[in-house]
Protein backbone atom coordinates (compact mmCIF):
# COMPACT_ATOMS: atom_id res chain seq x y z
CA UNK A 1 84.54 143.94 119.75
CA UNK A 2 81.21 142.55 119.10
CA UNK A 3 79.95 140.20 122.08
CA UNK A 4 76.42 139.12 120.54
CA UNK A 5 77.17 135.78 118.99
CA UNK A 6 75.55 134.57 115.27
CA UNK A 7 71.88 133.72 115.55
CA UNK A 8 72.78 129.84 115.27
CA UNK A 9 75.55 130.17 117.96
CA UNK A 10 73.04 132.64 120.08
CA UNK A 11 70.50 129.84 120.33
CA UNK A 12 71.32 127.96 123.61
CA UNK A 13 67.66 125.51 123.67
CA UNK A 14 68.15 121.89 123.08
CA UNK A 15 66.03 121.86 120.09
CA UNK A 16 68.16 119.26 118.47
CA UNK A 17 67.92 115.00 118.42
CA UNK A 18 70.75 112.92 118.33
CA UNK A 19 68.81 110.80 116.23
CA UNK A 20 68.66 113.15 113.62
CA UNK A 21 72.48 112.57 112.86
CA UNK A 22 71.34 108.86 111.85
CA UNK A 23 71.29 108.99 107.66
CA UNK A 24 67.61 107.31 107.40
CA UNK A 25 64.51 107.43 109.25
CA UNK A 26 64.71 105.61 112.55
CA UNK A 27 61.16 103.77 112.14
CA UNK A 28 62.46 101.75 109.46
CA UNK A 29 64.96 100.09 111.74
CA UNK A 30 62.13 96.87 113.51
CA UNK A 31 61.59 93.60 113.88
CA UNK A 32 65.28 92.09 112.98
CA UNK A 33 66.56 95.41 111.53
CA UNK A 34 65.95 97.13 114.71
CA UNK A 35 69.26 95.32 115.89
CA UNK A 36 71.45 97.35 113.38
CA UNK A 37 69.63 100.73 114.47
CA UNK A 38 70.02 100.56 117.89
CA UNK A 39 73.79 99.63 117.38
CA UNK A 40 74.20 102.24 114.93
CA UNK A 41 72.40 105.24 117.68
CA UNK A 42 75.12 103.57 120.71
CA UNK A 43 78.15 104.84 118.09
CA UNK A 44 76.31 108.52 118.40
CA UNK A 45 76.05 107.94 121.65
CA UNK A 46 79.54 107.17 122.73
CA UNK A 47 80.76 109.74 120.16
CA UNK A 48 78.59 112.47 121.70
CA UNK A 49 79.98 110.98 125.50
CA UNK A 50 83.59 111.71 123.74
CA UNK A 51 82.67 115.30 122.77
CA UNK A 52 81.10 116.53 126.07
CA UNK A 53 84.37 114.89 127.78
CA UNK A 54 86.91 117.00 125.34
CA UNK A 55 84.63 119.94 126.24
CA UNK A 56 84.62 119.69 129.58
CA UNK A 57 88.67 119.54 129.29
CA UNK A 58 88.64 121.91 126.23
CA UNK A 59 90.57 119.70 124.20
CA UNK A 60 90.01 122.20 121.69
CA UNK A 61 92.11 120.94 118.80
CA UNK A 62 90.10 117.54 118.35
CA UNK A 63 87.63 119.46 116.32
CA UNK A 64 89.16 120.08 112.36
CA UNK A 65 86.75 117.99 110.23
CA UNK A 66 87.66 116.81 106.61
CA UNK A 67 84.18 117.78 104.79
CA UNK A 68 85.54 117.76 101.17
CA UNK A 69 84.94 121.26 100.31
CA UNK A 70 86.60 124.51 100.89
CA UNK A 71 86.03 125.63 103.96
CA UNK A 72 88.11 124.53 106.75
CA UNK A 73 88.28 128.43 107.67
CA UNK A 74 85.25 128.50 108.87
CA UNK A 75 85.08 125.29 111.00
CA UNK A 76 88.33 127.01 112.62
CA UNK A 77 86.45 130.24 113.74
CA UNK A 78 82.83 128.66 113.85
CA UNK A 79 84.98 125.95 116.46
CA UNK A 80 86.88 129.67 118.38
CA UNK A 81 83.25 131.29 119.24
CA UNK A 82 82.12 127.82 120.52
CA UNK A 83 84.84 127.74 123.15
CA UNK A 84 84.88 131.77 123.59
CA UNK A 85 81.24 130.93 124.27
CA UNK A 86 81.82 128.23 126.76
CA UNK A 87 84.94 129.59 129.04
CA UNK A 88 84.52 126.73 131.34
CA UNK A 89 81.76 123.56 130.90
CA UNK A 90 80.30 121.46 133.70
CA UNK A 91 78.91 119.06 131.78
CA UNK A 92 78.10 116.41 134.61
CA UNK A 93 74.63 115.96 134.34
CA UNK A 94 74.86 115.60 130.59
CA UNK A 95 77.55 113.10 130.63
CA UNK A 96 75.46 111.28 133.97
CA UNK A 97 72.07 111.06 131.44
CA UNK A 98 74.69 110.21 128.38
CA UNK A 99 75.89 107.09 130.29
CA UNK A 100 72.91 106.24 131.07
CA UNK A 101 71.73 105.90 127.78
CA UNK A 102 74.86 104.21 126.62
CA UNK A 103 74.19 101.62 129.50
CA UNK A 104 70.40 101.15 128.59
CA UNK A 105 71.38 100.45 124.80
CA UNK A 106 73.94 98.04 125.80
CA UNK A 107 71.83 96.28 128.39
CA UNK A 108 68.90 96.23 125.65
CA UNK A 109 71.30 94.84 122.97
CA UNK A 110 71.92 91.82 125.36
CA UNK A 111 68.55 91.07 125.81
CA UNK A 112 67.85 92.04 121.90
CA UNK A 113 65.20 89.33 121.45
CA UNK A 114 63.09 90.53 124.12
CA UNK A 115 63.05 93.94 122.46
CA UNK A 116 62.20 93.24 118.95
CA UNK A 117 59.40 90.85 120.56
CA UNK A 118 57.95 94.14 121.85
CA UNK A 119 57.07 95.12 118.58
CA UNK A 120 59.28 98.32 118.66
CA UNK A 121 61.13 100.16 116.04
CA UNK A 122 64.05 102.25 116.56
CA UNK A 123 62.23 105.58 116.25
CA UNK A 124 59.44 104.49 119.07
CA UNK A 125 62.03 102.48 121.14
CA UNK A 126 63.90 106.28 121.79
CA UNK A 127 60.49 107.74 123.12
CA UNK A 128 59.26 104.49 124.86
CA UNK A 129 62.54 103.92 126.63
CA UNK A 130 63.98 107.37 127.13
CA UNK A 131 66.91 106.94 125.48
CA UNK A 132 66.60 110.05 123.00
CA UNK A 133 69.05 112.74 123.68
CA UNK A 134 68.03 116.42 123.09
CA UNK A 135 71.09 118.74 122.23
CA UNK A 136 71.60 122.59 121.55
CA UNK A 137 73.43 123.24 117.83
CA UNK A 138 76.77 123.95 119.32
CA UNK A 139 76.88 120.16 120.36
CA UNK A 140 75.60 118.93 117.40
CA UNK A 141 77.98 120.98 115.34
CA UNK A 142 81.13 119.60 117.52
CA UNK A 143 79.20 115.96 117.50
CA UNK A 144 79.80 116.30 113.62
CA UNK A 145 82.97 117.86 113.68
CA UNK A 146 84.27 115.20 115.82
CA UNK A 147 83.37 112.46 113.52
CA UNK A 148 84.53 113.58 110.63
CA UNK A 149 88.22 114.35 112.27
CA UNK A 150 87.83 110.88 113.76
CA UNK A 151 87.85 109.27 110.58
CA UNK A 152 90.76 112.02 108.85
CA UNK A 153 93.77 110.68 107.56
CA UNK A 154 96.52 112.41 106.62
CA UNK A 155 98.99 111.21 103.54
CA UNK A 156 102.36 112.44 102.93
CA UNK A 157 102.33 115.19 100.33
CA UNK A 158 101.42 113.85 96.77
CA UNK A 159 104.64 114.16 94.56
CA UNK A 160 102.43 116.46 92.24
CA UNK A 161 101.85 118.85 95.27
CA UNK A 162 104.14 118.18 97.92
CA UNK A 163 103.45 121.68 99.96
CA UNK A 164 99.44 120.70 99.35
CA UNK A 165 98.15 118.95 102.72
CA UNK A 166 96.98 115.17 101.48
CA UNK A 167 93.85 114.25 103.56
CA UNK A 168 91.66 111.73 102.63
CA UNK A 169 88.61 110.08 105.10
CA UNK A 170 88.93 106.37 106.20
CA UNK A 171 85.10 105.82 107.20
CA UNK A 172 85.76 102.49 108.90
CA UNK A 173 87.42 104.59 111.42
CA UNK A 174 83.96 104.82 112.76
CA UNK A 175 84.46 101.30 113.74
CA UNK A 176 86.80 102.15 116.51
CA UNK A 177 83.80 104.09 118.34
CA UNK A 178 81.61 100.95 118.17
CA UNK A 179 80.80 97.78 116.19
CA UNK A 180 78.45 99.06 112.97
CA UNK A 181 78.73 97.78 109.50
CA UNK A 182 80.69 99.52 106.76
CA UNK A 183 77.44 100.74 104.62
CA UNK A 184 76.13 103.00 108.07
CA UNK A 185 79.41 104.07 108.48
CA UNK A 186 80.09 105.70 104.62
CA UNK A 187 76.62 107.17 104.79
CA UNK A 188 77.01 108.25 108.42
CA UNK A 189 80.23 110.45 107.02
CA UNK A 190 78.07 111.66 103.95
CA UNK A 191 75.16 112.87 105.61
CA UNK A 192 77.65 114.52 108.55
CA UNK A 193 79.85 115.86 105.18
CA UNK A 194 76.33 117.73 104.18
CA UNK A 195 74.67 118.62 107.84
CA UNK A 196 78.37 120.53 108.34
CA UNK A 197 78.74 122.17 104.66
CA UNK A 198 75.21 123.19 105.01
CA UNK A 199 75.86 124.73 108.81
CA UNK A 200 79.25 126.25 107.06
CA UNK A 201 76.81 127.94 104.83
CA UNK A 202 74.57 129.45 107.05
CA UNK A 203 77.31 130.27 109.21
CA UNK A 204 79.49 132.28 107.22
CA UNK A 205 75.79 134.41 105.98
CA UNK A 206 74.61 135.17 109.27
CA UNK A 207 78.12 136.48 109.96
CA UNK A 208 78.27 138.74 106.87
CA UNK A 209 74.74 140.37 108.23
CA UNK A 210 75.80 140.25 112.05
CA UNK A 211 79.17 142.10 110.96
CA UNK A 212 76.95 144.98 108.54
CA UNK A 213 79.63 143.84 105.81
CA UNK A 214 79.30 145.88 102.66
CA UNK A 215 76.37 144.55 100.17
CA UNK A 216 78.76 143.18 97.78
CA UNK A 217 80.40 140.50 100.34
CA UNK A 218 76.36 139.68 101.28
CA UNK A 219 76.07 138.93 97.61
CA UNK A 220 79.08 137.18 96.80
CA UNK A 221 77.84 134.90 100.03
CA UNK A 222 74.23 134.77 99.10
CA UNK A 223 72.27 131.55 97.67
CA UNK A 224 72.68 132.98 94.18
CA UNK A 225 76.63 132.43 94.32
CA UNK A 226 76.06 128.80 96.65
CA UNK A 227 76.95 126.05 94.27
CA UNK A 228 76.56 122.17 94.79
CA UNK A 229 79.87 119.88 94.88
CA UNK A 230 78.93 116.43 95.28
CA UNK A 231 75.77 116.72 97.57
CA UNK A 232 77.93 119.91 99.45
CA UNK A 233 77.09 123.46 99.62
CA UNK A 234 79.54 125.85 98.69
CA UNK A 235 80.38 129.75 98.63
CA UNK A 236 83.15 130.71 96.80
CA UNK A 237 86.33 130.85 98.59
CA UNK A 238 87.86 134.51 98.69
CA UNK A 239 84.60 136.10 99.91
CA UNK A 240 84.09 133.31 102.77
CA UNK A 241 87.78 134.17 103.64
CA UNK A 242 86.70 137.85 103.71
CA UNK A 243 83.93 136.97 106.13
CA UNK A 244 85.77 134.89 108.42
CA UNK A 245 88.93 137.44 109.08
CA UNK A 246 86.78 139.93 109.39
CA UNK A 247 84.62 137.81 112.05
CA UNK A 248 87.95 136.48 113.65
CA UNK A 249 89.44 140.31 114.45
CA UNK A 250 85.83 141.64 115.14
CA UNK A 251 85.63 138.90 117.96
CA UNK A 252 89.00 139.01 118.94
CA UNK A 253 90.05 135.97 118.16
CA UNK A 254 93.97 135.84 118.23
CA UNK A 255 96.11 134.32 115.25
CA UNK A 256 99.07 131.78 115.24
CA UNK A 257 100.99 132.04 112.06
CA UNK A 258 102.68 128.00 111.54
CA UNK A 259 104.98 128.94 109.32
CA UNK A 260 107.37 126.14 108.08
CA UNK A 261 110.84 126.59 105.32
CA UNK A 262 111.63 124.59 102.96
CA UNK A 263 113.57 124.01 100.39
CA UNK A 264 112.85 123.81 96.75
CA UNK A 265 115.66 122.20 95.34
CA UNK A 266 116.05 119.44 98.31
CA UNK A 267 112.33 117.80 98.18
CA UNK A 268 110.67 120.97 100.06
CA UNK A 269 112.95 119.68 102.83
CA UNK A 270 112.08 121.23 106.29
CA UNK A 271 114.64 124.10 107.48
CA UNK A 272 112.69 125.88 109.71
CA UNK A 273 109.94 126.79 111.29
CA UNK A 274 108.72 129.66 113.26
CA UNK A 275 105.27 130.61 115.42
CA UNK A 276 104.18 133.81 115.24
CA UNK A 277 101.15 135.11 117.30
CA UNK A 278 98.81 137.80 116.42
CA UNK A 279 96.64 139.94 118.36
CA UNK A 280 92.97 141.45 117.21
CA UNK A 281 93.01 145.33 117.85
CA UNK A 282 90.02 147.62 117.25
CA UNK A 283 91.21 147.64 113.03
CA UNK A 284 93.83 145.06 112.48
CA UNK A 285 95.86 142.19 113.51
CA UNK A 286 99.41 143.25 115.28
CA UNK A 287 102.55 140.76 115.95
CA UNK A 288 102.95 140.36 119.60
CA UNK A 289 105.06 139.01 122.33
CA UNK A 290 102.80 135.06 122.90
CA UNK A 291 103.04 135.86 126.79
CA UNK A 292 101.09 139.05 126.18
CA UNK A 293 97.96 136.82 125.00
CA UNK A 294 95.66 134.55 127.44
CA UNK A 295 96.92 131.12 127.04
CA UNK A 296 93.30 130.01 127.79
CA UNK A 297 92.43 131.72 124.43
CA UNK A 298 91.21 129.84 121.37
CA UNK A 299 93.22 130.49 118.50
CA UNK A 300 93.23 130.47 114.70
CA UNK A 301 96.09 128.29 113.47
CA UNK A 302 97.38 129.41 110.09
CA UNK A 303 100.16 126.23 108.80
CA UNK A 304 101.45 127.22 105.83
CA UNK A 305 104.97 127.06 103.87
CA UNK A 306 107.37 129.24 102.73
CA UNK A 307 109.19 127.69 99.73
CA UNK A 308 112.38 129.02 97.89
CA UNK A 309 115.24 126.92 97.11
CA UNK A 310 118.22 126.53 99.03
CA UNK A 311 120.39 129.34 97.91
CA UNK A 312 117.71 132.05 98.49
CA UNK A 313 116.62 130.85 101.71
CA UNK A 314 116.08 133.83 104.41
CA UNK A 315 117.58 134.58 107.49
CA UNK A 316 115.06 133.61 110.62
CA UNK A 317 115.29 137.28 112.02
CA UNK A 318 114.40 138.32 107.81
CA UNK A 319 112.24 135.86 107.05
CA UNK A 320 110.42 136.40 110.42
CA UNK A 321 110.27 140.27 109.69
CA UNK A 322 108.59 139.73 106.25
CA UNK A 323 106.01 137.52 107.52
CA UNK A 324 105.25 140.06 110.30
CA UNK A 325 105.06 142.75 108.07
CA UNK A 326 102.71 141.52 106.02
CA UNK A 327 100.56 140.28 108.51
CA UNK A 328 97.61 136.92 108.27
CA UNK A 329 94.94 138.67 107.15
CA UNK A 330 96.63 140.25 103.15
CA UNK A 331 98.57 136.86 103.04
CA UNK A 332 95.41 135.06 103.99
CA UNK A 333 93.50 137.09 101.25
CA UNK A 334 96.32 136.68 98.53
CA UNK A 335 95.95 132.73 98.73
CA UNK A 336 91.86 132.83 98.81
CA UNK A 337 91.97 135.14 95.64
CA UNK A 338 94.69 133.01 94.05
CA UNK A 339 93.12 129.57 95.21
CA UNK A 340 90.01 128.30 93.44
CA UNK A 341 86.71 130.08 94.16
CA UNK A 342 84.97 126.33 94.18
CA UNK A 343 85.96 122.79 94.50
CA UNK A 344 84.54 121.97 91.57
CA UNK A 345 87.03 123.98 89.09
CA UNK A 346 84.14 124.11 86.16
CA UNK A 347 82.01 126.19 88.92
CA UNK A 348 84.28 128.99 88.45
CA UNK A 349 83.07 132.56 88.83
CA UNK A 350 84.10 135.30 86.32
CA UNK A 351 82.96 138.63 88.20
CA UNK A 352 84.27 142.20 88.42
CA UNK A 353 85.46 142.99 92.19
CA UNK A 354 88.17 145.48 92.40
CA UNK A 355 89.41 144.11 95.97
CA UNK A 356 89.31 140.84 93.87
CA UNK A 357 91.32 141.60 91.13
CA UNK A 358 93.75 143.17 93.74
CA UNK A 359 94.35 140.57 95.74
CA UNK A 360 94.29 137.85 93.07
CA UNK A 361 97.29 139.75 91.22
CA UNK A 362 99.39 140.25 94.59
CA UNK A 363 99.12 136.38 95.06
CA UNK A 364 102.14 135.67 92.65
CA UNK A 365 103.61 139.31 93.55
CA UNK A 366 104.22 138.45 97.24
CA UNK A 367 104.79 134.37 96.94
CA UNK A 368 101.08 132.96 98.25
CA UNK A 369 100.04 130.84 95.75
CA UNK A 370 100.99 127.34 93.97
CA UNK A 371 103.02 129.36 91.06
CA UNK A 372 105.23 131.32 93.66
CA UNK A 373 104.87 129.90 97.05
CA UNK A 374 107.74 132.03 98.32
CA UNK A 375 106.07 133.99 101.54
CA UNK A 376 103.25 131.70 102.83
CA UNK A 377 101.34 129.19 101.24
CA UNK A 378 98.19 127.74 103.28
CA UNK A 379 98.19 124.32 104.18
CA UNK A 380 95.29 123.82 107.11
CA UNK A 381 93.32 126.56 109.19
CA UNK A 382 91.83 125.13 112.47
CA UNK A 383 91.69 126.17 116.05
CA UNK A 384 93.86 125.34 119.06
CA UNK A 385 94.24 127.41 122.34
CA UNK A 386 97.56 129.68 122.67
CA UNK A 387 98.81 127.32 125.34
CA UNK A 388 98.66 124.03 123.26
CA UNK A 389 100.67 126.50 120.91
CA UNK A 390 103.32 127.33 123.34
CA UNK A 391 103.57 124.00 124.09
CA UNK A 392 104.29 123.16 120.34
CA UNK A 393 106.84 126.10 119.79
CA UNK A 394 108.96 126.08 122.98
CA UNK A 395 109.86 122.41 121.34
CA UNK A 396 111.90 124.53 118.63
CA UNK A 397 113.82 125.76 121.28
């Protein structure tokens, strides 16, 4: 198992500014504007008190951030090697300096015309009062990731699609954090949407290189195969699943397998659903017994759907054993080949990759894609520990 973590993840110096999650430059924000700014740095403020509290209590499974690409996969394992990284947080004398800043913006709020009289502007106003707040990447990265599940919403299935997750992002949900107007609030989301595809990016490369993956998977990762989808970097999907599985089983990150029936002919009605939990050995992924796995562990939570109609609907014990016996990572593969390469479906890549071709063709073969979603069809990768799981499947019982 490799134990040296990606050169972002490796780099534990508070190099970052809060600030620099604010979409303009802070010395515009004076005289009367300067009102608006410091309002706008308390919701980054309070939001970043939030994340060091869910840290502390490794409420792992507030992380899994709508970005509007194709990459939730990553934010799952980027999100596992945080907490693997951080076993236990004492964040005390973060959250002590945190509230004091929070106080100190709210105090200067109330006395606002005294402040802009000073002749400050938000940038100088950090410096001058002490109120900037220097963070390492892996709290920025959560910082973001918070915000943009803070402001997820999740639709029923569109009639179109129903076993296709409907999320869409409600940006006045930033409200709830703290008053701020609804213009910083939509270009809070879009510059948070383009900080975390960008990170996603550099993520998934530095893992290809860290991992000595074959020079094809560097190349199919590389800037020349990064594409632009409104303002948002993307690498095309079946390689970045390659990375990330083989990332998740070289750090030994377990898998949960969500796997929900349902039938066809009824609506996708629920029948059933089942948890299965996977282990990382030295070469593979192996079903296992939950108990057998460290229910501190952070997990990667596969929910997908198996979809037949009524009449051909499995056994538990069979439809359990085909799952198994296929295992996450092929079905995993099957649905990246199968799924679009890009958001953007114009983007599209036509290349010659044997492993590819293979698994695109399987897709339909073994039911993991929209034309047959028979086996497993994925709706939402993210990470949860294996006891929040337990907790989740022993209410099946």
């Amino acid at each position: 198992m490799l134990k040296k973590f990606p050169p972002s993840l490796s780099n534990c110096q508070r190099d970052f500014h809060l600030s620099q999650l604010l979409p303009y430059d802070p010395n515009v924000k004076k005289e009367r504007r300067l009102i608006d700014g410091l309002k706008e740095y308390l919701v980054l403020v309070i939001a970043t008190e939030h994340v060091m509290e869910m840290l502390s209590k490794r409420d792992i499974n507030k992380f899994d951030p709508i970005v509007g690409e194709n990459a939730s996969q990553i934010r799952a394992v980027q999100t596992a090697l945080v907490f693997l990284k951080h076993p236990s947080v004492n964040n005390q004398v973060l959250l002590s300096k945190i509230n004091r800043i929070k106080l100190q913006c709210l105090s200067m709020l109330q006395d606002i015309e005294r402040v802009i009289k000073e002749g400050f502007s938000l940038s100088n106003l950090l410096k001058e009062k002490n109120i900037e707040l220097n963070l390492n990447f892996d709290e920025i990265f959560l910082i973001e990731s918070y915000l943009l599940t803070k402001v997820k919403i999740v639709l029923p299935p569109r009639q179109e699609n129903p076993i296709v997750k409907n999320e869409y992002t409600d940006t006045k949900k930033i409200k709830e954090i703290s008053s701020v107007g609804s213009t910083f609030a939509n270009k809070l989301v879009a510059r948070l949407r383009q900080n975390l595809s960008e990170h996603s990016v550099q993520f998934v490369q530095e893992l290809a290189y860290q991992l000595e993956l074959e020079e094809s998977i560097k190349q199919m990762i590389s800037a020349d195969f990064v594409v632009m989808h409104r303002k948002l970097k993307c690498t095309p999907f079946f390689w970045t699943t390659k990375v990330i599985t083989e990332a998740a089983l070289s750090y030994g990150i377990p898998i949960v397998m969500h796997v929900q029936l349902k039938s066809k002919d009824r609506n996708y009605q629920l029948e059933h659903e089942i948890y299965l939990y996977f282990e990382a050995t030295s070469s593979k992924y192996q079903n296992v017994c939950p108990s057998s796995l460290q229910k501190e562990s952070p997990a990667i939570v596969l929910l997908g759907s198996t979809c037949r109609d009524s009449s051909n609907l499995p056994s538990i014990s069979d439809w359990t054993k085909e799952i198994t016996t296929s295992g996450p990572v092929d079905l995993l593969l099957a649905y990246a080949a199968a799924h679009r390469q890009y958001p953007d479906e114009t983007s599209e890549i036509n290349i010659q990759d044997k492993e590819f071709e293979f698994y695109r063709k399987k897709a339909f073969e073994w039911g993991c894609c929209l034309q047959n979603s028979s086996r497993f069809f994925l709706s939402q990768a993210y990470c949860d520990h294996i006891e929040n799981m337990l907790q989740e499947s022993s209410k099946l019982e």
